[in-house]
C-alpha atoms as a PDB file:
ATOM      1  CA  UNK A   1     -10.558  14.776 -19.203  1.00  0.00           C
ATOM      2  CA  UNK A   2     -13.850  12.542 -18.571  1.00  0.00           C
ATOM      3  CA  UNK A   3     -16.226  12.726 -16.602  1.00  0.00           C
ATOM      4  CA  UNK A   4     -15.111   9.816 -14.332  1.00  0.00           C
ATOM      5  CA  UNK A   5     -11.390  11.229 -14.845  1.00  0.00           C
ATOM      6  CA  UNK A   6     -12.566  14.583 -12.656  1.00  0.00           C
ATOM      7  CA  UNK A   7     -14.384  12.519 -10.190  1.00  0.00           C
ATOM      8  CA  UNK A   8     -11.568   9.947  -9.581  1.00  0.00           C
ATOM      9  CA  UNK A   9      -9.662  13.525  -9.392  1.00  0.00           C
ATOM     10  CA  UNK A  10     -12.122  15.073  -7.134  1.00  0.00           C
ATOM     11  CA  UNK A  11     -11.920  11.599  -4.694  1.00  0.00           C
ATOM     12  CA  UNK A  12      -8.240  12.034  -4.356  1.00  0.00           C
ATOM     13  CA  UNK A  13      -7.770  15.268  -3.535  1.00  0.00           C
ATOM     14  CA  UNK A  14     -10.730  15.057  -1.048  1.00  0.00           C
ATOM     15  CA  UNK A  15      -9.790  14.709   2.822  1.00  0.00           C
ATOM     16  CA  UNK A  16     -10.994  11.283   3.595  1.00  0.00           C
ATOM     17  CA  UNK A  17     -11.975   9.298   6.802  1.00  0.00           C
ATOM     18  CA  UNK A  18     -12.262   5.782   7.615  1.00  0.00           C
ATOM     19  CA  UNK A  19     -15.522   4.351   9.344  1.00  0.00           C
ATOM     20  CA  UNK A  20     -14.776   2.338  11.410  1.00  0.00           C
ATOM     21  CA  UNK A  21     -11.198   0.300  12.784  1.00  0.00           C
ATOM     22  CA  UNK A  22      -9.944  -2.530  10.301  1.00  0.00           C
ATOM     23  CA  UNK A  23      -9.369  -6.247  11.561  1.00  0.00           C
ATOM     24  CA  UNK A  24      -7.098  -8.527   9.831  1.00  0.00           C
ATOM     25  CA  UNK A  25      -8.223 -11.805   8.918  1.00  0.00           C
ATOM     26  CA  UNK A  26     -10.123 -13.282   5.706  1.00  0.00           C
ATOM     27  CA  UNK A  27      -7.420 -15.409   4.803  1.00  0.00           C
ATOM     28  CA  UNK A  28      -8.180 -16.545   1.309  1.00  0.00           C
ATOM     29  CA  UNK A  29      -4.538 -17.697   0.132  1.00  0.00           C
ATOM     30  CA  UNK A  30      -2.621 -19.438   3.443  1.00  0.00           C
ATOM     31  CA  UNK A  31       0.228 -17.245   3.123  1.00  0.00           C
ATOM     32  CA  UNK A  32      -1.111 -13.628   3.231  1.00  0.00           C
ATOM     33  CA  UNK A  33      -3.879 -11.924   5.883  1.00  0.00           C
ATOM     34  CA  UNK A  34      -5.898  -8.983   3.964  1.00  0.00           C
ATOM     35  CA  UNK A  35      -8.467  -6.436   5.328  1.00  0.00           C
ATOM     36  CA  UNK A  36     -10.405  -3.994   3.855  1.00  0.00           C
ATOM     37  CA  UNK A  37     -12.520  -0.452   5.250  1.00  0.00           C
ATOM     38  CA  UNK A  38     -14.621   1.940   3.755  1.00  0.00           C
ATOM     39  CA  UNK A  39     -13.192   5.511   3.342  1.00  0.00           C
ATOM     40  CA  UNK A  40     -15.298   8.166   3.043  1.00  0.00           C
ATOM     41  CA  UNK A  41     -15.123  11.559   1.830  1.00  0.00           C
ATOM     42  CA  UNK A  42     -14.860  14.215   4.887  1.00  0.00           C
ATOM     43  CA  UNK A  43     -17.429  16.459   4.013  1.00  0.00           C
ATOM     44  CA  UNK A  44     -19.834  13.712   3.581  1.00  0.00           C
ATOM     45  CA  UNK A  45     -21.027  14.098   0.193  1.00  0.00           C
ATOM     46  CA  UNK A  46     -21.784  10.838  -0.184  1.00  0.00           C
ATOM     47  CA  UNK A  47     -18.537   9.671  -2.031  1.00  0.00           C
ATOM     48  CA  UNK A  48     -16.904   6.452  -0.713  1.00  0.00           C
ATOM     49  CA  UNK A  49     -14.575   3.556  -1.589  1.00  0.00           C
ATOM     50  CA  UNK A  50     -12.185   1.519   0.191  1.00  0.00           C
ATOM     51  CA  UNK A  51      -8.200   0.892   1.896  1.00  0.00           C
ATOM     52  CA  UNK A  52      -7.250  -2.400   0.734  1.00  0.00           C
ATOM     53  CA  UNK A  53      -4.219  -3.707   2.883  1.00  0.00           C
ATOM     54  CA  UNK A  54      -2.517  -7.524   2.465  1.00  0.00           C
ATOM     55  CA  UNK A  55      -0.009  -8.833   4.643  1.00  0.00           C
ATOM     56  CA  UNK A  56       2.391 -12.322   3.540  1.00  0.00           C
ATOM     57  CA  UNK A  57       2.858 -13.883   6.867  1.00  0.00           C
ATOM     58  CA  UNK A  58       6.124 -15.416   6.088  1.00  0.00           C
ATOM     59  CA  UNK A  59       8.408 -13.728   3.954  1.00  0.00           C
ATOM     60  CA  UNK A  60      10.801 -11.819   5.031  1.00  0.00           C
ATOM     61  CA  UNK A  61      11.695  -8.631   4.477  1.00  0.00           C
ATOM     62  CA  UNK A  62       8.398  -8.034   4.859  1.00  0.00           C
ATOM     63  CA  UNK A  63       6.173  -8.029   2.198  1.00  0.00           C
ATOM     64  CA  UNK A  64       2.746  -5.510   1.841  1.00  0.00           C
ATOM     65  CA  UNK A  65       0.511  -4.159  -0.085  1.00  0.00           C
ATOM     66  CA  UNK A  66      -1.826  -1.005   0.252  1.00  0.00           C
ATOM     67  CA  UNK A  67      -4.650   0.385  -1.865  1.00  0.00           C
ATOM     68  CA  UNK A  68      -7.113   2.581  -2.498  1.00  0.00           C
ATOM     69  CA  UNK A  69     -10.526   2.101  -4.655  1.00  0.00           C
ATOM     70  CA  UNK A  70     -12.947   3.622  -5.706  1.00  0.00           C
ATOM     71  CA  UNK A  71     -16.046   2.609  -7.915  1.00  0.00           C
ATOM     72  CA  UNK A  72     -14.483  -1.022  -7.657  1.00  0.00           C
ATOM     73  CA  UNK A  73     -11.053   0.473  -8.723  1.00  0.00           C
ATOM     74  CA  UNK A  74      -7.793   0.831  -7.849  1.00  0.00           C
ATOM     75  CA  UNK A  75      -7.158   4.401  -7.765  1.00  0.00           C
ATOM     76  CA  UNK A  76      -3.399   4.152  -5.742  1.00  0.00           C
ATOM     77  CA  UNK A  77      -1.383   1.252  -4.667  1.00  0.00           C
ATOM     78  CA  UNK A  78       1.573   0.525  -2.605  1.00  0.00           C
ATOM     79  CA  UNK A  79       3.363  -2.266  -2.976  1.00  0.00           C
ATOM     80  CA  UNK A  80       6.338  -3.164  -0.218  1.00  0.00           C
ATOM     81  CA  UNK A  81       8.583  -5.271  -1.184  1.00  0.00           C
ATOM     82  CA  UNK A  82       7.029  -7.698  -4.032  1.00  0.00           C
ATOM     83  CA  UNK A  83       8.597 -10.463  -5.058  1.00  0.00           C
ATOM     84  CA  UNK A  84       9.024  -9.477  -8.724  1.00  0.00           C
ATOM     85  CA  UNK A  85      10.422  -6.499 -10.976  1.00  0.00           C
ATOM     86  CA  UNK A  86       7.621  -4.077 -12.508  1.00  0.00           C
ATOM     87  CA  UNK A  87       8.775  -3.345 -16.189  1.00  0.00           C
ATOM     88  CA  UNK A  88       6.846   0.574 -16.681  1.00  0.00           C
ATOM     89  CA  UNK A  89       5.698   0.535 -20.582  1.00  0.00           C
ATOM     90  CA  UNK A  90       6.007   4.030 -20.748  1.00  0.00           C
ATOM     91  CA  UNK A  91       9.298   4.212 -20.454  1.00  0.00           C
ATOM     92  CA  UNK A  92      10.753   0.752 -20.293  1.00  0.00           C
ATOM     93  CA  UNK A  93      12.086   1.234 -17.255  1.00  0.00           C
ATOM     94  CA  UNK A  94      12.637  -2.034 -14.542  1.00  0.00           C
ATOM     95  CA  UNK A  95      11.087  -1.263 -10.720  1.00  0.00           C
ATOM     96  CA  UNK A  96      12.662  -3.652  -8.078  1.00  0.00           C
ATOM     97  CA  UNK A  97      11.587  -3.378  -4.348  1.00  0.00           C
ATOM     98  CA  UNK A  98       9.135  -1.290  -3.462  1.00  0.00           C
ATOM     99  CA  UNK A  99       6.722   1.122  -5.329  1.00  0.00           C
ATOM    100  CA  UNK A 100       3.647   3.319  -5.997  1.00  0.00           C
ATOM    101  CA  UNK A 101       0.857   3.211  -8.480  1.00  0.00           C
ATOM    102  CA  UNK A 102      -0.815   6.469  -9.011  1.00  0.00           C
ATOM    103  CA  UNK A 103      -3.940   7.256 -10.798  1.00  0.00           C
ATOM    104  CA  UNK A 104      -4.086   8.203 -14.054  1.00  0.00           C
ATOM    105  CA  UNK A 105      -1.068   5.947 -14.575  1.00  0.00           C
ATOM    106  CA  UNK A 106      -1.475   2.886 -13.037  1.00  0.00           C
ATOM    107  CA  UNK A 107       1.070   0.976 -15.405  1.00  0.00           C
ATOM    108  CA  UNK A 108       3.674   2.920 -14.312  1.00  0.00           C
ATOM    109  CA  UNK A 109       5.192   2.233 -11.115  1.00  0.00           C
ATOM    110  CA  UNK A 110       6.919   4.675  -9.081  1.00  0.00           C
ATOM    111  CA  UNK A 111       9.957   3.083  -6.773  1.00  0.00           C
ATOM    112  CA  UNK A 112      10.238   4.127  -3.432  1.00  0.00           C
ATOM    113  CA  UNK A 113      13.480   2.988  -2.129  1.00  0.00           C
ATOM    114  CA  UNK A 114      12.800   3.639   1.554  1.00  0.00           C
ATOM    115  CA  UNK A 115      13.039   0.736   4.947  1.00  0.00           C
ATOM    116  CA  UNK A 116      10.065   0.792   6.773  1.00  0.00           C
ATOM    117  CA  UNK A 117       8.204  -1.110   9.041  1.00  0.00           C
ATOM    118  CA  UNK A 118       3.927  -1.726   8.603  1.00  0.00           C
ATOM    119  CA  UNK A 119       3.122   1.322  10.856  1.00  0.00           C
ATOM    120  CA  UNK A 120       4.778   3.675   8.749  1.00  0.00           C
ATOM    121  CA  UNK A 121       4.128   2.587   5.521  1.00  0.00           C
ATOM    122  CA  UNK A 122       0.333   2.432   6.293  1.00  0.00           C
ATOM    123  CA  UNK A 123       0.864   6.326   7.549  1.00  0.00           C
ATOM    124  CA  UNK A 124       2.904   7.531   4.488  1.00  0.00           C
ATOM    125  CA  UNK A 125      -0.177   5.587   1.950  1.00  0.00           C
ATOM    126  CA  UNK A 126      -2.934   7.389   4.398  1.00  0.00           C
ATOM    127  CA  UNK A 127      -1.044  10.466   3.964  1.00  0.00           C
ATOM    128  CA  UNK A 128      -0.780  10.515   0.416  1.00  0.00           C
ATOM    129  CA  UNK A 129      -4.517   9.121  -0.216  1.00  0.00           C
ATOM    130  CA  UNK A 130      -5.490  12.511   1.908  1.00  0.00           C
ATOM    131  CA  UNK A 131      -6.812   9.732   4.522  1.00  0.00           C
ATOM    132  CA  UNK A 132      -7.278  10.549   8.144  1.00  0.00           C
ATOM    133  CA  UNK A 133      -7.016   7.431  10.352  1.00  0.00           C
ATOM    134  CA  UNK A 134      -8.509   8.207  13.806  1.00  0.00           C
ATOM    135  CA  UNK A 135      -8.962   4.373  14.899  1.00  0.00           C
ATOM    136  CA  UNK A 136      -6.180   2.319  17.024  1.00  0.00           C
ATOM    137  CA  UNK A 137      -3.558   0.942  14.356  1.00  0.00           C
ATOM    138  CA  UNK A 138      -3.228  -2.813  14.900  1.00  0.00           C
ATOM    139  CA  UNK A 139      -0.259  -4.173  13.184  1.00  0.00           C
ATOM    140  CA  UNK A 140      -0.272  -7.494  10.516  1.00  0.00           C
ATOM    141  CA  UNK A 141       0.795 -10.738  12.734  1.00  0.00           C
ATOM    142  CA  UNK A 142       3.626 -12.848  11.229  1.00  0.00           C
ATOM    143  CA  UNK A 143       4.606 -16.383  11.579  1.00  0.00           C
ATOM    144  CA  UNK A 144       8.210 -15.586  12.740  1.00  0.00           C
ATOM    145  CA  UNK A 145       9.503 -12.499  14.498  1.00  0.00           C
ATOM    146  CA  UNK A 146      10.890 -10.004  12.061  1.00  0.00           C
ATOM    147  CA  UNK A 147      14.793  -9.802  12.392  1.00  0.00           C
ATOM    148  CA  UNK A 148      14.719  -6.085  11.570  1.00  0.00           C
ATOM    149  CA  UNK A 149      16.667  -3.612   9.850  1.00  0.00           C
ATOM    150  CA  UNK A 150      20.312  -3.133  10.574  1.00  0.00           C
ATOM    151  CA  UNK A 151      21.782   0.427  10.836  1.00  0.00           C
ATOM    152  CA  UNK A 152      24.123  -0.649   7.673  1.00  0.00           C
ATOM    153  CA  UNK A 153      21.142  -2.058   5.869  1.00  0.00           C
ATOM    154  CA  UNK A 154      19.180   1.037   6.195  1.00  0.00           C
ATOM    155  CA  UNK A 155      22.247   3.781   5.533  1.00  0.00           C
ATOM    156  CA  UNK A 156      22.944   1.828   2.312  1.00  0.00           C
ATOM    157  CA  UNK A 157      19.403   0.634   1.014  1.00  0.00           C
ATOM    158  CA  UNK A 158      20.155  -3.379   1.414  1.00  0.00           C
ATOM    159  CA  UNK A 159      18.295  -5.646  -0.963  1.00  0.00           C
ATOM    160  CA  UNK A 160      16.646  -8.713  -0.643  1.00  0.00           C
ATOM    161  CA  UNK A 161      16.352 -11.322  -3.353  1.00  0.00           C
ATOM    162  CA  UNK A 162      12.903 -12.901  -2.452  1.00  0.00           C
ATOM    163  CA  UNK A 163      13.397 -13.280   1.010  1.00  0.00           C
ATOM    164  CA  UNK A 164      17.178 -14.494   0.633  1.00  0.00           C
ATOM    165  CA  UNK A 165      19.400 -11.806   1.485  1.00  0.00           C
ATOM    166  CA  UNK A 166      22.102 -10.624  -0.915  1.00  0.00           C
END
């Protein structure tokens, strides 16, 4: 293992805080908000990076995205529903909906097949980055309400075909 391989390691499995509350905003691409804070290591060693979060403003089901860097680089990502299939080269395997990317294998993505809404995703990444969110949670603002998750939809894992339901 390198050098950077044991830091990266280190970072991860560090209890981490964020500075200061994130605002959403810095629309680049008209479709999506995005916001970014630093995180910094608990026991203030000096060791920081940043929680990446993006937010489409349109699509429905909901689409996200959540990360984690550090020196500049990804280190963990979440993405909620994107709107194509992640082919792992490790394995060949085909990822639809929702997934992880974990450090040291970023190619490979991880599904996660569960329904949630913003809040809890966003507590499920912080809780798996080892990040401890003490600032008010403000949720992503959408163009149209969300119509929400049926009770059948949830019990039997419904799938959406970019944004059409099927």
């Amino acid at each position: 293992m390198s050098r950077l391989d044991r830091e990266i390691a280190s970072f991860l499995a560090a209890e981490k805080t964020v500075v200061k509350a994130y605002r959403w905003g810095g629309r680049t691409h008209p479709d999506y908000l995005k916001t970014k804070v630093i995180v910094v290591v608990v026991t203030d060693d000096g060791r920081r990076g940043e929680l990446h979060m993006t937010s489409h403003i349109d699509r429905i089901p909901r689409k996200y995205g959540f990360s984690l860097t550090y020196r500049n680089a990804a280190i963990m990502r979440l993405d909620i529903n994107p709107g194509r299939a992640h082919t792992n080269f490790s394995n060949l395997m085909t990822v639809k909906g929702s997934h992880w990317h974990m450090w040291p294998d970023l190619g490979t993505a991880i599904p996660d097949g569960r329904i949630l809404d913003h809040k809890h995703w966003f507590k499920e990444f912080c809780k798996e980055a080892r990040i401890v969110y003490l600032h008010r949670y403000t949720p992503p603002r959408h163009s149209s309400p969300d119509p929400g998750v049926t009770p059948l939809q949830k019990e039997f894992g419904f799938e959406y075909d970019q944004g059409r339901g099927t």
